[in-house]
Each structure stands twice: as C-alpha cells, then as structure tokens.
Protein backbone atom coordinates (compact mmCIF):
# COMPACT_ATOMS: atom_id res chain seq x y z
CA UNK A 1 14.49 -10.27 0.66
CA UNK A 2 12.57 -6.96 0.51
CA UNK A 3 10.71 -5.42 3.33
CA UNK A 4 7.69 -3.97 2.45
CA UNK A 5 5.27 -1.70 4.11
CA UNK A 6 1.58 -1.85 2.98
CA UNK A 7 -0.61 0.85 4.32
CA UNK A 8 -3.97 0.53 4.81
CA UNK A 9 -6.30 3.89 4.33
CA UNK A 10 -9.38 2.50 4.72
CA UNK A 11 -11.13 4.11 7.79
CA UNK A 12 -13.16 0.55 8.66
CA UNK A 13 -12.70 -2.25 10.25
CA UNK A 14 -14.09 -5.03 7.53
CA UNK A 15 -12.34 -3.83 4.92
CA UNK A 16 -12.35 -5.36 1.13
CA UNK A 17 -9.30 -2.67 0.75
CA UNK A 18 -7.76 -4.15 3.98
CA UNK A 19 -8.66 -7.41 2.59
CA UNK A 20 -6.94 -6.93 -0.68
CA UNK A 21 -4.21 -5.40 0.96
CA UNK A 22 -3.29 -8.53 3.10
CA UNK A 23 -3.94 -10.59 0.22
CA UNK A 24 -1.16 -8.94 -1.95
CA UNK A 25 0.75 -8.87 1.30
CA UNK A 26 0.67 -12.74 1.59
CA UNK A 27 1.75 -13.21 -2.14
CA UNK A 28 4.72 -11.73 -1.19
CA UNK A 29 5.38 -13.14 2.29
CA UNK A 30 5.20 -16.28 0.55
CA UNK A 31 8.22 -15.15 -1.60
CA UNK A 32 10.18 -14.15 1.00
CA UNK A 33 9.86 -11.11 1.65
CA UNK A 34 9.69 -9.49 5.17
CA UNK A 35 6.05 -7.67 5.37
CA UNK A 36 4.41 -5.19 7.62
CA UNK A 37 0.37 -4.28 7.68
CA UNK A 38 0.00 -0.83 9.22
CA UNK A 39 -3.31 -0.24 9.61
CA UNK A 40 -3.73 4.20 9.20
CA UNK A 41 -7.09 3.79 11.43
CA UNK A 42 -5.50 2.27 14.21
CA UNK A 43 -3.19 5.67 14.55
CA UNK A 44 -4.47 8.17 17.22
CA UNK A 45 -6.97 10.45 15.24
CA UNK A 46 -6.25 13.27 17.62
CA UNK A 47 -2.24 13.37 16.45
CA UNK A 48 -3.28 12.36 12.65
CA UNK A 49 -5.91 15.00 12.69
CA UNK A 50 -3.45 17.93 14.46
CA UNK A 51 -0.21 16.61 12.73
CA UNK A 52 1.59 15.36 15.67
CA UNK A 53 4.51 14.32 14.66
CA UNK A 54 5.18 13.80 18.56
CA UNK A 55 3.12 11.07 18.69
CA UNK A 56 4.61 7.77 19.80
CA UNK A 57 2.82 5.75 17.12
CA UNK A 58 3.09 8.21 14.36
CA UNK A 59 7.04 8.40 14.91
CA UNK A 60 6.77 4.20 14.22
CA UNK A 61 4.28 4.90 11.47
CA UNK A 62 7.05 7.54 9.40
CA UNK A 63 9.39 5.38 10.91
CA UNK A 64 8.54 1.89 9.08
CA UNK A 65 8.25 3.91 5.88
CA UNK A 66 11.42 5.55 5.73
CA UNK A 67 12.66 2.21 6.68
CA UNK A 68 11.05 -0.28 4.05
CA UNK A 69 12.11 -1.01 0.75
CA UNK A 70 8.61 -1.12 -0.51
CA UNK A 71 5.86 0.54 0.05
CA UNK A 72 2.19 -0.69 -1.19
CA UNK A 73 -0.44 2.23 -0.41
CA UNK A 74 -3.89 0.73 0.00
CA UNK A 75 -6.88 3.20 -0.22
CA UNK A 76 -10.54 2.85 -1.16
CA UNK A 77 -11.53 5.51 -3.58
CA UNK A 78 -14.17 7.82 -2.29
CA UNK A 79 -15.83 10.27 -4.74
CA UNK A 80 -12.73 9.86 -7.08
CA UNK A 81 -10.49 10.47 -4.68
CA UNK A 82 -8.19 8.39 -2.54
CA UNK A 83 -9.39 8.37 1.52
CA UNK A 84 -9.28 11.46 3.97
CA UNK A 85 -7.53 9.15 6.49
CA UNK A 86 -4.85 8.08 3.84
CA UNK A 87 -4.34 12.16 3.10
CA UNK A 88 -3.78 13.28 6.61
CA UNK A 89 -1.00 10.26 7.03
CA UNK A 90 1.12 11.10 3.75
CA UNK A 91 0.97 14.97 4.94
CA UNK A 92 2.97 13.86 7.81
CA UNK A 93 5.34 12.07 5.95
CA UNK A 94 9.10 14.05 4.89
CA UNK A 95 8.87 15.62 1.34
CA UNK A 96 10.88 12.61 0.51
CA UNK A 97 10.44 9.99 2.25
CA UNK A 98 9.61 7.63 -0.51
CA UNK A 99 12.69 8.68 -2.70
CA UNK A 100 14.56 5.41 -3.66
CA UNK A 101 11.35 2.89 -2.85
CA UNK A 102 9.43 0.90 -5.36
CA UNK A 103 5.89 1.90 -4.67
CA UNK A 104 2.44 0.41 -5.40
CA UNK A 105 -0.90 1.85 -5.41
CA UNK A 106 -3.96 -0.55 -4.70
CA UNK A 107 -7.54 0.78 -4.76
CA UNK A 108 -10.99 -0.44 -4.39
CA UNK A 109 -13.89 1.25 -5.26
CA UNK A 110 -17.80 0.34 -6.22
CA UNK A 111 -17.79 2.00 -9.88
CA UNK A 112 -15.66 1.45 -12.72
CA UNK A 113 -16.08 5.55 -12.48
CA UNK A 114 -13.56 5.99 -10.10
CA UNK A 115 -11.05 3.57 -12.07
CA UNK A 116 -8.34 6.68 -12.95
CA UNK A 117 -8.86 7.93 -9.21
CA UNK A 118 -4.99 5.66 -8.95
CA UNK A 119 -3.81 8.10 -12.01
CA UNK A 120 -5.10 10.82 -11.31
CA UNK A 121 -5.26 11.71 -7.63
CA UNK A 122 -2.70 9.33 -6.08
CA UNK A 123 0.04 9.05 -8.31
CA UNK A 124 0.66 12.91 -7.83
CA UNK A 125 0.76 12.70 -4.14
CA UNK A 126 3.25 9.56 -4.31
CA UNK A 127 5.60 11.63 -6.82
CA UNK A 128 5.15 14.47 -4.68
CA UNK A 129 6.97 12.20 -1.68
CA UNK A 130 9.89 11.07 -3.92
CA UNK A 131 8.67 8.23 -5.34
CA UNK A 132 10.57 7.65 -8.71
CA UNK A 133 9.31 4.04 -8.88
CA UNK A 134 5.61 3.20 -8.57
CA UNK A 135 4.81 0.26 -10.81
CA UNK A 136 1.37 -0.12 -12.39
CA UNK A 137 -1.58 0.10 -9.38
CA UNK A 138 -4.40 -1.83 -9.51
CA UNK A 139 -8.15 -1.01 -9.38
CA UNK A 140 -10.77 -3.26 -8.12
CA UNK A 141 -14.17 -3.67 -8.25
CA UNK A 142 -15.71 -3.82 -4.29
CA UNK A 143 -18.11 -6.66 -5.95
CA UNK A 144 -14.79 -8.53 -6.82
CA UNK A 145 -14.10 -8.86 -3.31
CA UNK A 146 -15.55 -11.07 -0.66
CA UNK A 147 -14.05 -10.15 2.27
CA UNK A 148 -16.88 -11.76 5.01
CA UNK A 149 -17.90 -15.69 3.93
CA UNK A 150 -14.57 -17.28 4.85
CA UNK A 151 -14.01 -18.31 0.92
CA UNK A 152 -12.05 -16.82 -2.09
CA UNK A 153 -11.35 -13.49 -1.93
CA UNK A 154 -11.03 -11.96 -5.15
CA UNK A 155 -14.67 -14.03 -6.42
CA UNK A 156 -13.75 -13.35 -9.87
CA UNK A 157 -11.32 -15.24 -11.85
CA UNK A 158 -9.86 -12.75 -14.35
CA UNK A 159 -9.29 -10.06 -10.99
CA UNK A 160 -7.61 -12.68 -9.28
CA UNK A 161 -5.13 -13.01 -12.29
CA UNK A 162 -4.75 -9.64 -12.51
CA UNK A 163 -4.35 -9.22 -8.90
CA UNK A 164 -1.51 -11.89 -8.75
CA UNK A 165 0.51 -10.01 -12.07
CA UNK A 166 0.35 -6.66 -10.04
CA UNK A 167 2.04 -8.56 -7.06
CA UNK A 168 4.48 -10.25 -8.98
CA UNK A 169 5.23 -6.84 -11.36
CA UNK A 170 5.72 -5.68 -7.86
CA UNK A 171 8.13 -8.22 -6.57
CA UNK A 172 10.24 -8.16 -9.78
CA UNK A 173 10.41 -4.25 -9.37
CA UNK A 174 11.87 -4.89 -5.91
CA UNK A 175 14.57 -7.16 -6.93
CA UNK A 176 15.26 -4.96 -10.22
CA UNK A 177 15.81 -1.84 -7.63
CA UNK A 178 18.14 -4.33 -6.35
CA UNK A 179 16.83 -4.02 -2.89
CA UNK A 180 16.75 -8.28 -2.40
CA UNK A 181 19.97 -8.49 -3.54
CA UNK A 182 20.98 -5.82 -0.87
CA UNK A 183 19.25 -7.22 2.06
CA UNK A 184 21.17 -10.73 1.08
CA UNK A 185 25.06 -9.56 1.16
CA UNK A 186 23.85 -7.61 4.07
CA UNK A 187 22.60 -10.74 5.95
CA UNK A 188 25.68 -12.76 4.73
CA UNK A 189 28.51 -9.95 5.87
C-alpha cells in the first residue's frame, strides 16, 4: 500500500485538527496503508522560525515528504487563513516537492466563514509545491469535533459521513495514481 504523510499545523497540543487528522489517518491504516503523524509543533521553532534547513529534525520532516506517496495537510483555519506554523514548514519545503503526490487538505475552523479558507488560501500554496493531485479537502466545524470526553469524535452524524467519503476519495486517488500498485510489485521483486 500507500505511505502517507499527514501533517499536523495546529500549534496546540489538544487539538480537534490533530484529532481529525489521526482520525482520517486511522481510516486509512486500517486499509493498509503505511501512515506517519508529523506533528509541525513538535519541530524546533528556532530552525522553523530562521529556516534551518540544517536542522536534524527538519531534514526528517522534508525528508518524509519527499518520500511519501501521500500527503494529507492538516491546518486549523485562523482568520481565513491556514496556520502561521503550517506556513513557515511548507516555505522550507523544495519548489516541488509535492510533484507526483496525491494531496489532501483537512481544515477545522469555528465559523462556516472560513469554509473557502481550503480554496482559497491553501490550495495555491499546495499547487505552488507541485501538487497536480489534491482531491477535494474537507472543512469542519470545531463544534463537530469532540476531541476531550473519550467518545465519538466527529459528534455529528452527517460530518462523520462526510469525513469517511473524503478518506476513501482519498484512498481511491492513491491507488488511481497507481502508487499501491507500485509499492506491491516492489515488495514482491
């Protein structure tokens, strides 16, 4: 199968965009796929902040990406925008280093204001870094997500549907790229 890289760009530690982002993560671990969680907050902010491409753990970071077939980008959306923390990562990314990856955007936000932030802010960026293949992000509602009492995550019925079609668009785009099939005669030779 696929491996997949979901970044996280939220800059706190109880997270519903974390949250959301492991959930869609599990969907597809449960499929097969071979998934990685990077956490952007857990970089150093020094090297993030001065671009230090130096860095041990930003090498890994640009490392995993160029590396993975997938990539999911994860960001709460802060006055229509996609996070700071999120923007100082991609900038250290190659100009292409998502050319040939199937890439999805996930955001969370608290007003159905911010809904095109995905169309409108990220989706340029994404482009910007190659990516020819983003399939349709998803927008969520930070009241749809219950990421503290230990019970359903997405709390509303019709997100978690819509939630679980933006995983599995995902997944299809993945084998589609032909990326699973790849992995497989790979594994087999």
């Amino acid at each position: 199968m696929a491996s997949v890289l979901v970044l996280t760009g939220s800059p706190s530690v109880t997270s519903r965009t974390s949250a959301l982002a492991h959930h869609v993560a599990d969907e597809l671990v449960l499929t097969g796929h071979d998934v990685r969680v990077l956490h952007l907050r857990d970089l150093p902010a020094a090297a993030l902040l001065a671009a230090d491409t130096s860095d041990p753990a930003v090498i890994d970071a640009v490392r995993a990406v160029l590396g993975a077939d997938g990539v999911i980008v994860a960001t709460p959306i802060y006055k229509a925008s996609y996070s700071g923390l999120l923007k100082v990562f991609l900038d250290l990314l190659p100009q292409r280093a998502l050319e040939g990856k199937v890439v999805l955007p996930l955001a969370t936000g608290g007003t159905v204001a911010h809904l095109l932030a995905i169309d409108y802010s990220l989706r340029p960026v994404l482009v910007s870094l190659g990516a020819g293949h983003i399939t349709t992000g998803r927008f969520v509602l930070d009241q749809h997500i219950d990421h503290t009492s230990g019970g359903p995550l997405l709390v509303d019925e019709s997100t978690r549907a819509c939630v679980a079609r933006t995983a599995e668009a995902f997944r299809l785009a993945l084998r589609e790229a032909g990326h699973d099939l790849r992995v497989a005669l790979a594994a087999s030779a």
